[in-house]
C-alpha atoms as a PDB file:
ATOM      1  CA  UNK A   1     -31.781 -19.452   3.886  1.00  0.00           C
ATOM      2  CA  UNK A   2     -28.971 -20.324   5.863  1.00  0.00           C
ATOM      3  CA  UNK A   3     -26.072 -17.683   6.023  1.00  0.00           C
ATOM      4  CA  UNK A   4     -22.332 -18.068   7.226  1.00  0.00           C
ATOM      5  CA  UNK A   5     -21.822 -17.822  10.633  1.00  0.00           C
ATOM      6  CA  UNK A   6     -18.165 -14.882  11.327  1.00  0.00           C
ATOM      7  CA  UNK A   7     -16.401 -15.083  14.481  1.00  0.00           C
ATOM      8  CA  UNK A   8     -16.397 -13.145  16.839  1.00  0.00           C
ATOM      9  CA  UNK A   9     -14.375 -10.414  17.737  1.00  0.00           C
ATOM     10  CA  UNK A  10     -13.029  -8.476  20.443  1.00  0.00           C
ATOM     11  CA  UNK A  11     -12.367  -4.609  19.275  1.00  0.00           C
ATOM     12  CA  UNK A  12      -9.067  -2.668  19.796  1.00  0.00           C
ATOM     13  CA  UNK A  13      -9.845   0.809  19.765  1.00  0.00           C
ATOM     14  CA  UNK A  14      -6.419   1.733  18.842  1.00  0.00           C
ATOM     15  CA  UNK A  15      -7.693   0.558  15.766  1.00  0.00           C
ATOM     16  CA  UNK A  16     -10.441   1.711  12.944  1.00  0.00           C
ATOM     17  CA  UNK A  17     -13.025  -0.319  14.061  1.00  0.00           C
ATOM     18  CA  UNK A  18     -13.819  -0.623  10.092  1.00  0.00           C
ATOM     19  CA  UNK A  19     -10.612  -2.259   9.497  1.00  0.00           C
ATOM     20  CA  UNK A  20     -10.548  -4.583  12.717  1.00  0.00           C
ATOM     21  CA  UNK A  21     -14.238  -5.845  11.601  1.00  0.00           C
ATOM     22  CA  UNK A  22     -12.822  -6.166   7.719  1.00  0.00           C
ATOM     23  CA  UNK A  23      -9.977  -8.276   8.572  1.00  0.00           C
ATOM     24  CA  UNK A  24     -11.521 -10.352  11.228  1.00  0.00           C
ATOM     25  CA  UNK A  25     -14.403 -11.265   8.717  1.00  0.00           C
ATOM     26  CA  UNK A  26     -11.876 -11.528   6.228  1.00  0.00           C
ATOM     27  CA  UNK A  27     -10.028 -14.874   8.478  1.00  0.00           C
ATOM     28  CA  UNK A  28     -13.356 -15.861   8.682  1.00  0.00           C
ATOM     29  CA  UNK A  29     -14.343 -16.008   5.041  1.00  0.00           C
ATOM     30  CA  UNK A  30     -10.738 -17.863   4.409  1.00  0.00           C
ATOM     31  CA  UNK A  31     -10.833 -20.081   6.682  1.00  0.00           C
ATOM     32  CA  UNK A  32     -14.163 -21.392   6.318  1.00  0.00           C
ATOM     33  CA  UNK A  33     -15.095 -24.972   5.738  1.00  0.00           C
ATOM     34  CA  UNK A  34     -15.987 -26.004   2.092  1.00  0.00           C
ATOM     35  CA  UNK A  35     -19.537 -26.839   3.096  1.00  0.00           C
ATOM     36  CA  UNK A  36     -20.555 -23.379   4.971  1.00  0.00           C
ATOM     37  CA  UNK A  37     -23.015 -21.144   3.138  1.00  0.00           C
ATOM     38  CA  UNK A  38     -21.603 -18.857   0.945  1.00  0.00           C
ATOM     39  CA  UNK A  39     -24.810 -16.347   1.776  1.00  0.00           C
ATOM     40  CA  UNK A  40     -23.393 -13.539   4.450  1.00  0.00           C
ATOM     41  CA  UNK A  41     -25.899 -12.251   6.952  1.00  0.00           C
ATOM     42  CA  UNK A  42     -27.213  -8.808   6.669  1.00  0.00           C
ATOM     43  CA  UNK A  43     -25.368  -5.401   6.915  1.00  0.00           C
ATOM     44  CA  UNK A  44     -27.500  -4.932  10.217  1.00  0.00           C
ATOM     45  CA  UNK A  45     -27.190  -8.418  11.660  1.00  0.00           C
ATOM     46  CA  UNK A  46     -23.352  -8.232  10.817  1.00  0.00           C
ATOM     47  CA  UNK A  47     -23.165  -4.413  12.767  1.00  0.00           C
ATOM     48  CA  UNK A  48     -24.696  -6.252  15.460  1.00  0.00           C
ATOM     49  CA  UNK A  49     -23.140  -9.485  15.553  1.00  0.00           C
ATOM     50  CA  UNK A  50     -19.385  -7.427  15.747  1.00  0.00           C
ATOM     51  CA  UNK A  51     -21.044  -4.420  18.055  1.00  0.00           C
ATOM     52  CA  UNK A  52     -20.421  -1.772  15.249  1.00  0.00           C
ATOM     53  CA  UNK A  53     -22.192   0.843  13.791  1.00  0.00           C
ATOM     54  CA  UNK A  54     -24.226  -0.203  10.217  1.00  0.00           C
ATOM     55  CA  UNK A  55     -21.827   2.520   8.549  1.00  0.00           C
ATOM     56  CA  UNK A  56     -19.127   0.723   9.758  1.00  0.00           C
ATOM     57  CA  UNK A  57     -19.704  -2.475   9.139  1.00  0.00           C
ATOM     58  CA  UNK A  58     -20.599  -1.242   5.570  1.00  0.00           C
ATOM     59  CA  UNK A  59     -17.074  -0.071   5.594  1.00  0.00           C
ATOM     60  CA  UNK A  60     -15.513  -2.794   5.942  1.00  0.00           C
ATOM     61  CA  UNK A  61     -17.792  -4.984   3.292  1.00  0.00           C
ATOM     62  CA  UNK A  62     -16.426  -2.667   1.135  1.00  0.00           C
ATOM     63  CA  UNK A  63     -12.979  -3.673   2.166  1.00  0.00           C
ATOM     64  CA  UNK A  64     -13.403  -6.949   1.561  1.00  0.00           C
ATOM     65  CA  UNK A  65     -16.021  -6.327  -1.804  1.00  0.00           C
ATOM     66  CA  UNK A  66     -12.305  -4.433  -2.889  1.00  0.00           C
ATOM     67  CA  UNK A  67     -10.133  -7.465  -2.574  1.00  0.00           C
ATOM     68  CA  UNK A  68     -12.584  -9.611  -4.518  1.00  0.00           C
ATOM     69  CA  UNK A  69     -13.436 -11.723  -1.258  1.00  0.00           C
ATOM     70  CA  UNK A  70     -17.513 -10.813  -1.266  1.00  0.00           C
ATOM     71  CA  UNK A  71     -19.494  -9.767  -4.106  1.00  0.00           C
ATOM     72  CA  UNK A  72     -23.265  -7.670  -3.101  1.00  0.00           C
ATOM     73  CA  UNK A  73     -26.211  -7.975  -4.929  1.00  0.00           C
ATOM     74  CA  UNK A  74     -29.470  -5.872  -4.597  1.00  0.00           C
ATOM     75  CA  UNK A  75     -32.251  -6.884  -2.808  1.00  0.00           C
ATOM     76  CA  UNK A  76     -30.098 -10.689  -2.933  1.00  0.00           C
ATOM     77  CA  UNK A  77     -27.846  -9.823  -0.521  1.00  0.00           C
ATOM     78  CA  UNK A  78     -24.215 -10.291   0.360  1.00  0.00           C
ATOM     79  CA  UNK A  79     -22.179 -13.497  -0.406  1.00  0.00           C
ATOM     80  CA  UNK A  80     -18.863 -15.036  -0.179  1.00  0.00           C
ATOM     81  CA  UNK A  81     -17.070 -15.361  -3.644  1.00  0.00           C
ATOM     82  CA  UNK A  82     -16.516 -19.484  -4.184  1.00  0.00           C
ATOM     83  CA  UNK A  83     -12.794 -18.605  -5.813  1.00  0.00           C
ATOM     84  CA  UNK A  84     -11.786 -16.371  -2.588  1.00  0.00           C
ATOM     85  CA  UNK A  85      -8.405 -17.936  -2.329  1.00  0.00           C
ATOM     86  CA  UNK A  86      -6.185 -17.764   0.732  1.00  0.00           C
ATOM     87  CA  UNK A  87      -3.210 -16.068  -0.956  1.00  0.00           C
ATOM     88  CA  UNK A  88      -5.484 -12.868  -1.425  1.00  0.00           C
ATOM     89  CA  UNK A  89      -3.176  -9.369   0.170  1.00  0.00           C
ATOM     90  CA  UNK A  90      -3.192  -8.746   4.126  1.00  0.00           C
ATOM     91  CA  UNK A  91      -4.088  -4.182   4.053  1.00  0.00           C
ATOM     92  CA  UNK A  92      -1.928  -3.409   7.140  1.00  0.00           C
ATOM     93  CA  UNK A  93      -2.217  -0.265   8.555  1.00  0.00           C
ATOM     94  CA  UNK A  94       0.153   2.730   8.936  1.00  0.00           C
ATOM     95  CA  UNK A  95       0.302   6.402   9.161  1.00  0.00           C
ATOM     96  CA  UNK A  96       1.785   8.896   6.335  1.00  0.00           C
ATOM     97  CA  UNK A  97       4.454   9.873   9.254  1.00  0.00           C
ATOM     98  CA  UNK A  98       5.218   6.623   9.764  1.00  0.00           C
ATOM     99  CA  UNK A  99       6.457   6.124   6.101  1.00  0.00           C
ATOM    100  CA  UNK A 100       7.964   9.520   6.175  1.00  0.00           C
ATOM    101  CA  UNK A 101      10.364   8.193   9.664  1.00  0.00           C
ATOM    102  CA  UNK A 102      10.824   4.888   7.306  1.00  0.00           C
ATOM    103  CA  UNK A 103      12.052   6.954   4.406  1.00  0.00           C
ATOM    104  CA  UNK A 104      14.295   9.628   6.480  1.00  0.00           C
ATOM    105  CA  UNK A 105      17.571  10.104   7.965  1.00  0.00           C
ATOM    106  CA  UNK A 106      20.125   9.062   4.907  1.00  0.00           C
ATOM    107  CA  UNK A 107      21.564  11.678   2.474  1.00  0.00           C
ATOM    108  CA  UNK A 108      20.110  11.937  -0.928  1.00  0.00           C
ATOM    109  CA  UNK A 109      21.335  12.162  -4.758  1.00  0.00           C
ATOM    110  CA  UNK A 110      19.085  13.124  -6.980  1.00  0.00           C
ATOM    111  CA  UNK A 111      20.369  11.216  -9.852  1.00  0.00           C
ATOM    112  CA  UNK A 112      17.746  12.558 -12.662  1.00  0.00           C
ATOM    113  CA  UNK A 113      14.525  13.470 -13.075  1.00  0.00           C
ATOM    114  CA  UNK A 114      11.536  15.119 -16.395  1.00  0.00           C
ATOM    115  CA  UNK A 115       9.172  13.331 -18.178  1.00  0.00           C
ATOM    116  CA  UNK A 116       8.720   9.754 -18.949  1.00  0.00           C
ATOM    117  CA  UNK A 117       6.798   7.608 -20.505  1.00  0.00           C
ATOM    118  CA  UNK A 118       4.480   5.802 -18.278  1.00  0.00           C
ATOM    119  CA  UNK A 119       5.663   1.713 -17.914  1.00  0.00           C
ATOM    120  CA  UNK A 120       2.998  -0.446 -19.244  1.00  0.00           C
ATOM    121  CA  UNK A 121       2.823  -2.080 -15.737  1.00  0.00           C
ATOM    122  CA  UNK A 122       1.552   0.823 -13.835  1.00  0.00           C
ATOM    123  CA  UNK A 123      -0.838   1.760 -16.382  1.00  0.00           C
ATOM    124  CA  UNK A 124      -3.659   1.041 -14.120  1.00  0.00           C
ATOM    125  CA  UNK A 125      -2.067   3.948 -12.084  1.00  0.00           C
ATOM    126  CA  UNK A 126      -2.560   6.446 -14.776  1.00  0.00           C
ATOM    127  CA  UNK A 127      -4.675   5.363 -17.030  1.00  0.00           C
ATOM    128  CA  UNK A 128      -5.104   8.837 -19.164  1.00  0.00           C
ATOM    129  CA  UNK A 129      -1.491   9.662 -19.232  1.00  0.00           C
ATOM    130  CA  UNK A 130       1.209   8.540 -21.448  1.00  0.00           C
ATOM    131  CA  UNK A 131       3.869  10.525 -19.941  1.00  0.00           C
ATOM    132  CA  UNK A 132       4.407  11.241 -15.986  1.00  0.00           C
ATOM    133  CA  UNK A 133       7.386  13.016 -14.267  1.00  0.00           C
ATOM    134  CA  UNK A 134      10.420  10.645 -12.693  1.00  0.00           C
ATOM    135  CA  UNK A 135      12.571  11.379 -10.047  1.00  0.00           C
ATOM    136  CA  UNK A 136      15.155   9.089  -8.981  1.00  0.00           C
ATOM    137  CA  UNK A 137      17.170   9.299  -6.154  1.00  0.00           C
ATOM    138  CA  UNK A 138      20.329   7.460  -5.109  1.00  0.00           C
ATOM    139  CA  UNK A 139      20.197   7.638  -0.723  1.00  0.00           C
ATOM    140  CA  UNK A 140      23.342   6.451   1.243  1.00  0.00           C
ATOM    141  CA  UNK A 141      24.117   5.852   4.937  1.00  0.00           C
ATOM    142  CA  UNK A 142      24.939   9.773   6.234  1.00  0.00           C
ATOM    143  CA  UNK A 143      27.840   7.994   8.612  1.00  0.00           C
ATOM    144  CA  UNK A 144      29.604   5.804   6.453  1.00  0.00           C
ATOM    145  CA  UNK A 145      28.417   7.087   3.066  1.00  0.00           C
ATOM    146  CA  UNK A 146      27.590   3.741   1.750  1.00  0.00           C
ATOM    147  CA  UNK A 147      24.553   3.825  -0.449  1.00  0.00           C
ATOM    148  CA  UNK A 148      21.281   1.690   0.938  1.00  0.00           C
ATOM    149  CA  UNK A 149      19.017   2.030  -1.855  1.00  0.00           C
ATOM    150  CA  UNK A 150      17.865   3.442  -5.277  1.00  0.00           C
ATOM    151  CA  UNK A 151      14.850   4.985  -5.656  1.00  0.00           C
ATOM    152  CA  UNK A 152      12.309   5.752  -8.958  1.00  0.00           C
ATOM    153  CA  UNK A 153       9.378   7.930  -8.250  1.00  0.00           C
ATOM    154  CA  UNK A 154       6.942   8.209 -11.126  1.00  0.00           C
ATOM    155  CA  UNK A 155       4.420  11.678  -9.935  1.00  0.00           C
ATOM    156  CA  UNK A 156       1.381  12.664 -11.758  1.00  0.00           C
ATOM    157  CA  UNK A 157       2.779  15.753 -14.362  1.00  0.00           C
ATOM    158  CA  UNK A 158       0.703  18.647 -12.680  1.00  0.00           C
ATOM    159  CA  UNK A 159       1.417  17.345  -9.059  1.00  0.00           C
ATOM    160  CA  UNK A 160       5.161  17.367 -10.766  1.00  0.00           C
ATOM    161  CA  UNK A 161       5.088  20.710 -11.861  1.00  0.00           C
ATOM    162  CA  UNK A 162       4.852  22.286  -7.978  1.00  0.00           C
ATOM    163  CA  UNK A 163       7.900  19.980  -6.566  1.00  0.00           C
ATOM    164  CA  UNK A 164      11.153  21.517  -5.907  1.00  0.00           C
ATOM    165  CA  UNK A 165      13.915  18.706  -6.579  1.00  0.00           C
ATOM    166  CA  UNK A 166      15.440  21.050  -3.495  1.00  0.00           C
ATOM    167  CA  UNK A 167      13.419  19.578  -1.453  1.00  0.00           C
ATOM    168  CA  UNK A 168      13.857  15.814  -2.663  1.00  0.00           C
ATOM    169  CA  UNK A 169      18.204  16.605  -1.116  1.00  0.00           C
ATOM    170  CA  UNK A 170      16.282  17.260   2.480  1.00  0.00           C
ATOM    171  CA  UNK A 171      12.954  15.311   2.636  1.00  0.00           C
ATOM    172  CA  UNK A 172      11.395  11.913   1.162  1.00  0.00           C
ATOM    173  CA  UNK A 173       8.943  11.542  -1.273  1.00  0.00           C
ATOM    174  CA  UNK A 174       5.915  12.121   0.961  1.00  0.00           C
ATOM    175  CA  UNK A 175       6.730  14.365   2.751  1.00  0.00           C
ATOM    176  CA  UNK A 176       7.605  17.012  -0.337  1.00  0.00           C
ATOM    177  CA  UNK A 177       4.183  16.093  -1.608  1.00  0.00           C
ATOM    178  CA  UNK A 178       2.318  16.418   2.112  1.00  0.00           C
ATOM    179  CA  UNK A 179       3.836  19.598   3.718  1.00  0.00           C
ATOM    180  CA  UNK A 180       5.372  21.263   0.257  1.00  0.00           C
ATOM    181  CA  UNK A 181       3.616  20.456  -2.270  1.00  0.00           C
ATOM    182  CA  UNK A 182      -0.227  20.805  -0.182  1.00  0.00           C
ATOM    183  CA  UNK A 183      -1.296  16.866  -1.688  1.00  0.00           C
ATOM    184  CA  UNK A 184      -4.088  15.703   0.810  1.00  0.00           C
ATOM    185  CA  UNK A 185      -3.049  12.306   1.129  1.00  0.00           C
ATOM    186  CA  UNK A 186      -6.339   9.842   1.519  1.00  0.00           C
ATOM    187  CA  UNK A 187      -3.764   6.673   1.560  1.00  0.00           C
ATOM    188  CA  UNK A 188      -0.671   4.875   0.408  1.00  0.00           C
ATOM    189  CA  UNK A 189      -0.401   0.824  -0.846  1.00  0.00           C
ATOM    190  CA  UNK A 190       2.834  -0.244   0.410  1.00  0.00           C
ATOM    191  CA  UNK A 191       3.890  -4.155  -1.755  1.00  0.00           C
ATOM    192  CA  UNK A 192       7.249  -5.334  -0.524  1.00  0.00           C
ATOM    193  CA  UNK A 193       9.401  -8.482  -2.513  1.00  0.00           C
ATOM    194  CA  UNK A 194      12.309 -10.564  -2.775  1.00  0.00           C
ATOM    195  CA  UNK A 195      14.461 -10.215  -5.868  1.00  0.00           C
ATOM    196  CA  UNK A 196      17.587 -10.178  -7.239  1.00  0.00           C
ATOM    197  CA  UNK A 197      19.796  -7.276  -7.710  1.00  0.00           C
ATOM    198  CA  UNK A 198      19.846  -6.686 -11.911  1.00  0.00           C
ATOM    199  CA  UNK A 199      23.156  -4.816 -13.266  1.00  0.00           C
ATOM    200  CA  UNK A 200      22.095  -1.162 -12.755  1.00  0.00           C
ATOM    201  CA  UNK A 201      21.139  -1.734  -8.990  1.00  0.00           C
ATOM    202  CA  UNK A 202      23.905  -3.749  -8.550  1.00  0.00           C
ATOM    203  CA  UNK A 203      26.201  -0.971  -9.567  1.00  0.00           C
ATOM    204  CA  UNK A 204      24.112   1.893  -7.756  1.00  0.00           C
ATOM    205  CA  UNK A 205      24.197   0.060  -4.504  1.00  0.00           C
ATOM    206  CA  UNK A 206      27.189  -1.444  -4.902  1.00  0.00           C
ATOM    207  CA  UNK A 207      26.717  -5.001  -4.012  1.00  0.00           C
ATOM    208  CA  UNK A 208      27.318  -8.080  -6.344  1.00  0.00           C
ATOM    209  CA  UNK A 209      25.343  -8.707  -9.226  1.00  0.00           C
ATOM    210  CA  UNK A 210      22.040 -10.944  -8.296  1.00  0.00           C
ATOM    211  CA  UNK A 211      22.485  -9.986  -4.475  1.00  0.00           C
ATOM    212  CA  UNK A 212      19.377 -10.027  -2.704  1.00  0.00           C
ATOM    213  CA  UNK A 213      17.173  -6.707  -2.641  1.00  0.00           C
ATOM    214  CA  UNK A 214      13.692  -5.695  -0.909  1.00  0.00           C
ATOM    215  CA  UNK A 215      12.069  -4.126  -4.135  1.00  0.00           C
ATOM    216  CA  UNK A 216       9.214  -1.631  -2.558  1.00  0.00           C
ATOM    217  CA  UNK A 217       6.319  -0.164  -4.118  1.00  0.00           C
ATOM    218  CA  UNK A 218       4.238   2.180  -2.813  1.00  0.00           C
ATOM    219  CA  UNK A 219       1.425   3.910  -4.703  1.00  0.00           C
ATOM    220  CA  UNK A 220       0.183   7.147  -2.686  1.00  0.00           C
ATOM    221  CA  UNK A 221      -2.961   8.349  -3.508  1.00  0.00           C
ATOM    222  CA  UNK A 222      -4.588  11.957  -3.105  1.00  0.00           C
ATOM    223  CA  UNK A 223      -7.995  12.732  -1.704  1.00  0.00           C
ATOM    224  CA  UNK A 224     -10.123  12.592  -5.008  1.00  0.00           C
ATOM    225  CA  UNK A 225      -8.270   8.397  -5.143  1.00  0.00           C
ATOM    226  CA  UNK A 226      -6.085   9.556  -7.910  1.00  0.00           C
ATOM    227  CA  UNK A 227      -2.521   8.276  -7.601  1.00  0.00           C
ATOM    228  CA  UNK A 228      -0.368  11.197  -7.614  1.00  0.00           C
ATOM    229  CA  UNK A 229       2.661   8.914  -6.883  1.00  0.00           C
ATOM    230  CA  UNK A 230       4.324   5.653  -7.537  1.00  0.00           C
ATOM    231  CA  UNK A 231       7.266   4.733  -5.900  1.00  0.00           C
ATOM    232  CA  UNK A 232       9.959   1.752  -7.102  1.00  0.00           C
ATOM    233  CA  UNK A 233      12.652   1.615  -4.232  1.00  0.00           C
ATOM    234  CA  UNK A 234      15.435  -1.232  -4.088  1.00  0.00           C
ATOM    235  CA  UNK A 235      16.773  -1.724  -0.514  1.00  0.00           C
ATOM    236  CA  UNK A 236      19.831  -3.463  -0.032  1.00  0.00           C
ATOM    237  CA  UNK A 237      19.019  -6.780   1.526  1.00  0.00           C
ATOM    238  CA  UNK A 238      22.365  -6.232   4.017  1.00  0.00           C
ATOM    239  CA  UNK A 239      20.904  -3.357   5.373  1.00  0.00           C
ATOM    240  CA  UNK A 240      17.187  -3.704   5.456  1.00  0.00           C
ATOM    241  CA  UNK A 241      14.790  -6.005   6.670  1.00  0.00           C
ATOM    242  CA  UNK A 242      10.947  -5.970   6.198  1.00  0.00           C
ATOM    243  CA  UNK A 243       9.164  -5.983  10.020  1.00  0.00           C
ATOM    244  CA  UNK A 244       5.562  -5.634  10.940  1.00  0.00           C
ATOM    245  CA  UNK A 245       4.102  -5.238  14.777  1.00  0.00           C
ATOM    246  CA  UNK A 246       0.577  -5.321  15.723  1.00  0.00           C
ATOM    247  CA  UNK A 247      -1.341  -5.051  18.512  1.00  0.00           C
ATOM    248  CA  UNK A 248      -2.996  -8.033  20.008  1.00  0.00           C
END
């Protein structure tokens, strides 16, 4: 049977090879023509074909199985879902201190925080709890005091229970959960968005009702890939913008 035919690609090893291989196959799958085979070629002849090791390139099939790009099938093999549609998430990669820089160097209110109920759209966060602990922060420009954004963190109860809100005055998020708190962090989702400022941001921030805001969400996730953390932060649109670099 005939299979699709990847390109190729040339490695950065600045890089996880896993993730280079993922997203280079992933291009590939998307921009395929409609009458290429939908039947991938196998985990060895794809380790091969991108110089990789099989437990990489298994990896990265994973990656893409994830996004709903690929679907695997015993002793069938690997093939290219028919409804893999272009508009399917880019995973860019970071590192935990990276966020940590992002989210440093303003001055912090901590505004409230105890239990809440969990809000039915992150759910699929926790799905056995009704209730989770929220934090939420108000952070303004040290200089000029002029607030840059609002910030709800909704934390897993018993990762809750060992935060100091202390900490939350001096340090983001993260970094209370990485270096106070002892969370080994396996990842975090970042989603960024457009939207309009609604009354109670508006206020917080102190811009005009329906101004433009980056809304951020970022779900961190512990070693075991349970999320311990989900973040809701509105950026003022003045003051922020949203900028990615990679290597070529």
């Amino acid at each position: 049977m005939t299979t699709f035919a990847p390109d190729s690609l040339a490695l950065n090893r600045k890089l996880p090879l896993w993730y280079q291989v993922s997203q280079s196959l992933r291009a590939s799958i998307l921009g395929r023509s409609p009458e290429a085979p939908l039947r991938l070629p196998t985990e060895d002849a794809l380790a091969a074909h991108y110089g990789v090791s099989v437990l990489t390139m298994r990896q990265a099939l994973k990656e893409l199985e994830t996004e709903g790009l690929i679907s695997r099938h015993r002793r069938r093999g690997t093939f290219i879902e028919p409804s893999a549609q272009r508009g399917a998430p880019v995973r860019l990669l970071g590192s935990v201190d990276a966020i940590v820089a992002q989210q440093s160097g303003m001055s912090t209110e901590l505004l409230e925080h105890g239990r809440t109920a969990v809000p039915p759209e992150l759910s699929e966060y926790f799905p056995d709890l009704a209730e989770v602990t929220g934090f939420r922060r108000l952070r303004s420009d040290e200089e000029t005091g002029e607030p840059t954004n609002h910030a709800y963190n909704y934390v897993h109860p018993k990762v809750a229970a060992a935060i100091d809100p202390a900490d939350l005055l001096r340090w983001p998020m993260t970094k209370v959960l990485r270096d106070a708190v002892g969370v080994r962090i396996s990842r975090i989702t970042d989603t960024v968005e457009a939207r309009l400022a609604d009354p109670e941001t508006a206020r917080l921030l102190q811009i005009p009702l329906l101004s433009p805001i980056l809304h951020y969400t970022g779900v961190t996730y512990d070693e075991d890939g349970r999320a311990v953390d989900v973040a809701r932060i509105h950026y003022r649109g003045d003051c922020f913008s949203f900028t990615v670099t990679m290597d070529a």
